[in-house]
N, C-alpha and C. Protein backbone atom coordinates (compact mmCIF):
# COMPACT_ATOMS: atom_id res chain seq x y z
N UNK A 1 0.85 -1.17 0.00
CA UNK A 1 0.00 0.00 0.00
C UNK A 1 0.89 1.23 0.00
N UNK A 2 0.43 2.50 -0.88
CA UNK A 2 1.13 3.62 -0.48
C UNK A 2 0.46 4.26 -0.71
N UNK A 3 0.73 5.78 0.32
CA UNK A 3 -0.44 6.78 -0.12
C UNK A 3 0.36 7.39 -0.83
N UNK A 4 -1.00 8.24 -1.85
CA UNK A 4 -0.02 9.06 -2.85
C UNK A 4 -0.12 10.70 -2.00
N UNK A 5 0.58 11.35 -2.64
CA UNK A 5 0.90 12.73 -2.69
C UNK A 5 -0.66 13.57 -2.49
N UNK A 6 -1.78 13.45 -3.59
CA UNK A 6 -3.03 13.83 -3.84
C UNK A 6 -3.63 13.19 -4.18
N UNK A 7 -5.00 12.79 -4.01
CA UNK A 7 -6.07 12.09 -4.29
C UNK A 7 -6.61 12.31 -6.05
N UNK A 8 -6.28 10.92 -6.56
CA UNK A 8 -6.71 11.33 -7.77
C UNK A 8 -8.29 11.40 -7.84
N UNK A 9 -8.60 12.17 -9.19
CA UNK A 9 -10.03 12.15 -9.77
C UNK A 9 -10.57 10.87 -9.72
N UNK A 10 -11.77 10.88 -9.27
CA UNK A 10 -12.70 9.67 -9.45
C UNK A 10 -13.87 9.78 -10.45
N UNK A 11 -13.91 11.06 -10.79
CA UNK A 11 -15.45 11.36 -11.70
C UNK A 11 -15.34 10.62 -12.90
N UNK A 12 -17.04 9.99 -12.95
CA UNK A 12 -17.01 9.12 -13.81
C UNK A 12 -16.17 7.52 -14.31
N UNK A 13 -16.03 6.87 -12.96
CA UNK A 13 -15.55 5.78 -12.93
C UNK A 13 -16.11 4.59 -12.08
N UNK A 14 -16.14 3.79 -12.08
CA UNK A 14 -16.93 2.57 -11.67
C UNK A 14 -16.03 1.95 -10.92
N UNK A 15 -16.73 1.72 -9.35
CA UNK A 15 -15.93 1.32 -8.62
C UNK A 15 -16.39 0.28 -7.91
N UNK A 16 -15.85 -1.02 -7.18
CA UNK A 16 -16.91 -2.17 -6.84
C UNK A 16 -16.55 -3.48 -7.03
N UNK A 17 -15.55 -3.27 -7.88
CA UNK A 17 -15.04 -4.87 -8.40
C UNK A 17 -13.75 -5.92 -7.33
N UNK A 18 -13.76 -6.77 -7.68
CA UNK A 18 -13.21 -7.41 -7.22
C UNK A 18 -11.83 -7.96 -7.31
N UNK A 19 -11.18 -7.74 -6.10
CA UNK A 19 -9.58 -7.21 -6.65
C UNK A 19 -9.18 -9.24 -6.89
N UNK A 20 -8.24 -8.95 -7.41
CA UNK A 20 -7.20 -10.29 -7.65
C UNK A 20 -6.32 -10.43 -7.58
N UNK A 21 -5.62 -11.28 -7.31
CA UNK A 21 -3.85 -11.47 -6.96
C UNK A 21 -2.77 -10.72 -8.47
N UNK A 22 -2.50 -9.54 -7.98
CA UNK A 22 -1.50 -8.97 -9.09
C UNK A 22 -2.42 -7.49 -9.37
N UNK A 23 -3.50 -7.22 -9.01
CA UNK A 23 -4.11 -6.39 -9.34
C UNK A 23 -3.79 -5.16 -8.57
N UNK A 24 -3.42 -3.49 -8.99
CA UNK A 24 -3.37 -2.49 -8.50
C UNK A 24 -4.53 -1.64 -8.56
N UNK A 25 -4.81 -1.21 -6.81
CA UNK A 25 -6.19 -0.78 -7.08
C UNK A 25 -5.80 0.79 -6.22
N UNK A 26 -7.13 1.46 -6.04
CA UNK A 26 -6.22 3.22 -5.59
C UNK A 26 -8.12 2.91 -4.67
N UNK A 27 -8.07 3.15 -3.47
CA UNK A 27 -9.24 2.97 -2.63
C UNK A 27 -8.83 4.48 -2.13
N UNK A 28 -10.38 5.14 -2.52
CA UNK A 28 -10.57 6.56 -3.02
C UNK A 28 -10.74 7.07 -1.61
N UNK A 29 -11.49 6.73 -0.29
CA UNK A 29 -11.22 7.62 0.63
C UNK A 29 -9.89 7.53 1.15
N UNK A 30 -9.51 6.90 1.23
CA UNK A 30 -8.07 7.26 1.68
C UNK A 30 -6.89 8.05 0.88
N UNK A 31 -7.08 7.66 -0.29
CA UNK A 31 -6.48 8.13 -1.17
C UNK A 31 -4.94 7.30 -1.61
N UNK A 32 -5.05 6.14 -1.43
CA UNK A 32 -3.54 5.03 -1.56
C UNK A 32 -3.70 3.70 -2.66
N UNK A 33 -2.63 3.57 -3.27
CA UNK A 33 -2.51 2.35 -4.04
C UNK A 33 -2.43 1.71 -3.06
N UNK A 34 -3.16 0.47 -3.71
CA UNK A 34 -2.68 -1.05 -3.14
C UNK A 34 -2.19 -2.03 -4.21
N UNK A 35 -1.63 -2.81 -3.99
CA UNK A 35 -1.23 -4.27 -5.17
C UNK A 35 -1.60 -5.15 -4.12
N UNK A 36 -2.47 -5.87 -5.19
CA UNK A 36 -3.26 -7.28 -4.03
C UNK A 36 -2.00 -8.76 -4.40
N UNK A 37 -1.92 -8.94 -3.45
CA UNK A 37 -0.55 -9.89 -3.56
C UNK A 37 -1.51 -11.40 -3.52
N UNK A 38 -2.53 -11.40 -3.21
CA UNK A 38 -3.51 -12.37 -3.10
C UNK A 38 -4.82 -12.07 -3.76
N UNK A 39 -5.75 -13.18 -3.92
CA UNK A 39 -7.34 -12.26 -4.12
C UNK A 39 -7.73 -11.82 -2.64
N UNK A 40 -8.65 -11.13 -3.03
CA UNK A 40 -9.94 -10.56 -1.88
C UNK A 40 -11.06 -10.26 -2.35
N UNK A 41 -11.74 -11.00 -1.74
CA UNK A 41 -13.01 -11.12 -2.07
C UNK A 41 -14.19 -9.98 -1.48
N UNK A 42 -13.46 -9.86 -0.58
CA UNK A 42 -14.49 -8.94 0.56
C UNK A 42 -14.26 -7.52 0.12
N UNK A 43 -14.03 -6.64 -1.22
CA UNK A 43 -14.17 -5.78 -1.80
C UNK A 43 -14.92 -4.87 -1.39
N UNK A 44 -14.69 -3.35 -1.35
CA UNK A 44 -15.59 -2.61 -0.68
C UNK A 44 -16.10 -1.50 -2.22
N UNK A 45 -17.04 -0.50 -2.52
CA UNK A 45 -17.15 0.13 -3.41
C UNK A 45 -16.78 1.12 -3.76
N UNK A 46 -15.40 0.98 -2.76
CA UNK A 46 -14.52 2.26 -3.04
C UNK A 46 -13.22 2.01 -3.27
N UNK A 47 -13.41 0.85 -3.96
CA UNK A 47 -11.96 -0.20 -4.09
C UNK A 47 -12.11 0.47 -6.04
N UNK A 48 -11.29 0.71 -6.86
CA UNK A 48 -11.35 0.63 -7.86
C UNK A 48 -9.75 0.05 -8.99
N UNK A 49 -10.05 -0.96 -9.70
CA UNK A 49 -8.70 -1.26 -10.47
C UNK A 49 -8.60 -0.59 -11.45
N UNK A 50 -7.24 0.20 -11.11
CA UNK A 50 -6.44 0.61 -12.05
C UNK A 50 -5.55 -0.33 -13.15
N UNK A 51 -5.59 -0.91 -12.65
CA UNK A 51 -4.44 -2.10 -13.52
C UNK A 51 -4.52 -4.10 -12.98
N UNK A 52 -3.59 -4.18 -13.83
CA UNK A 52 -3.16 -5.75 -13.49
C UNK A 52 -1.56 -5.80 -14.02
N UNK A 53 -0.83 -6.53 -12.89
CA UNK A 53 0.55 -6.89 -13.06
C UNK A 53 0.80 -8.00 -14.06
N UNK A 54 1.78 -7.79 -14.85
CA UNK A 54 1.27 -8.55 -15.87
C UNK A 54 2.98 -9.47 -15.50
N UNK A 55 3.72 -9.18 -15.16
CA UNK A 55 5.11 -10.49 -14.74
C UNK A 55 5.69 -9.88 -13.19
N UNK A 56 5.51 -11.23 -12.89
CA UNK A 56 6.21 -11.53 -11.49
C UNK A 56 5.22 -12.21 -10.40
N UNK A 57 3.71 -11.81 -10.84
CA UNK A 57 3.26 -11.87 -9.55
C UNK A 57 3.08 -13.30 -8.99
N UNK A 58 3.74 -13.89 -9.52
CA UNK A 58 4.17 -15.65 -8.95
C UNK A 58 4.83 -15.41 -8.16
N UNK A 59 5.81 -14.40 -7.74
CA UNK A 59 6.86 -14.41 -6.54
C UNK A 59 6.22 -13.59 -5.49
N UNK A 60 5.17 -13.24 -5.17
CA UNK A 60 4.53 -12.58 -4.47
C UNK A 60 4.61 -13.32 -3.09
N UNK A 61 4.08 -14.72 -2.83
CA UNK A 61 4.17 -15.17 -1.71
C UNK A 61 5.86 -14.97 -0.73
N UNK A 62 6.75 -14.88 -1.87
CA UNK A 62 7.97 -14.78 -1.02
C UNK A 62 8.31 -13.54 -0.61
N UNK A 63 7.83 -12.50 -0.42
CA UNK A 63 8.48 -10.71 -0.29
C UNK A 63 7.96 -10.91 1.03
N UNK A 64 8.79 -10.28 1.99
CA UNK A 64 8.76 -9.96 2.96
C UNK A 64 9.80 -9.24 3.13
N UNK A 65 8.82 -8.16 4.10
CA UNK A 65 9.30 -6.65 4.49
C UNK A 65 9.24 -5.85 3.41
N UNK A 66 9.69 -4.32 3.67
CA UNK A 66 9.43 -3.61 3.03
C UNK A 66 10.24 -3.55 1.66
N UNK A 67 9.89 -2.94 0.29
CA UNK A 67 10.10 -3.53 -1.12
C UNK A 67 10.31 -2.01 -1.80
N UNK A 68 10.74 -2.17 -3.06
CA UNK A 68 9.99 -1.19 -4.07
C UNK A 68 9.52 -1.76 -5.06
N UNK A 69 8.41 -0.77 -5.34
CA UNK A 69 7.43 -1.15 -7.25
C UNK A 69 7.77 -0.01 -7.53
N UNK A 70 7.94 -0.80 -9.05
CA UNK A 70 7.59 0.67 -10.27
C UNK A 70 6.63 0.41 -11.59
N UNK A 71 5.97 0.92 -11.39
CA UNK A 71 4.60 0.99 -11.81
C UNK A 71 4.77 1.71 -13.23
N UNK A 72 5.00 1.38 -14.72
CA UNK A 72 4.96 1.90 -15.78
C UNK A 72 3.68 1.89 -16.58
N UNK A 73 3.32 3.14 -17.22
CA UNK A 73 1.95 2.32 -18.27
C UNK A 73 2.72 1.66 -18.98
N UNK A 74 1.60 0.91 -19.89
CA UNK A 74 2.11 -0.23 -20.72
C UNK A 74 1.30 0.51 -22.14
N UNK A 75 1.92 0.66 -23.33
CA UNK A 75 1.52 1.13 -24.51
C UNK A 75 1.35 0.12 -25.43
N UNK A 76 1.03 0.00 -26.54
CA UNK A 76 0.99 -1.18 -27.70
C UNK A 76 1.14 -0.42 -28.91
C-alpha cells in the first residue's frame, strides 16, 4: 500500500469490483494504491482497479518486508 501525494479524480468511474492477486487498485477515501498480492473477495465500493501486473506476480508469496514497485503504463 502507499499513499499518494493527492487524491486522484474519481469522476465518472466505476468502482466495486473485485480485486485479484496482481491487481493495482487506488481505494478513493483514503487516497492510496494497493497491489493485491492475493485475491480478496471482501471488496468494498470504493476499491477501484487501475491495472493488473502482468510479470512476477508468482513471486509474491515470497516478499517480505518492506520492497519497491515501479509501476509503468504499458503502450501497444
Amino acid at each position: 500500500m502507499s499513499i499518494l501525494q493527492k487524491k486522484l479524480s474519481i469522476d465518472d468511474v466505476q468502482a466495486g469490483n473485485q480485486s485479484k492477486k496482481g491487481d493495482f487498485a487506488y481505494y478513493a477515501p483514503w487516497g492510496n494504491v494497493a497491489i493485491f498480492y492475493k485475491d480478496f473477495e471482501d471488496a468494498t465500493n470504493d476499491l477501484i482497479i487501475l491495472g493488473q501486473i502482468e510479470s512476477g506476480k508468482e513471486n509474491f508469496e515470497n516478499v517480505d518486508g518492506t520492497f519497491t514497485v515501479r509501476i509503468e503504463k504499458v503502450t501497444k
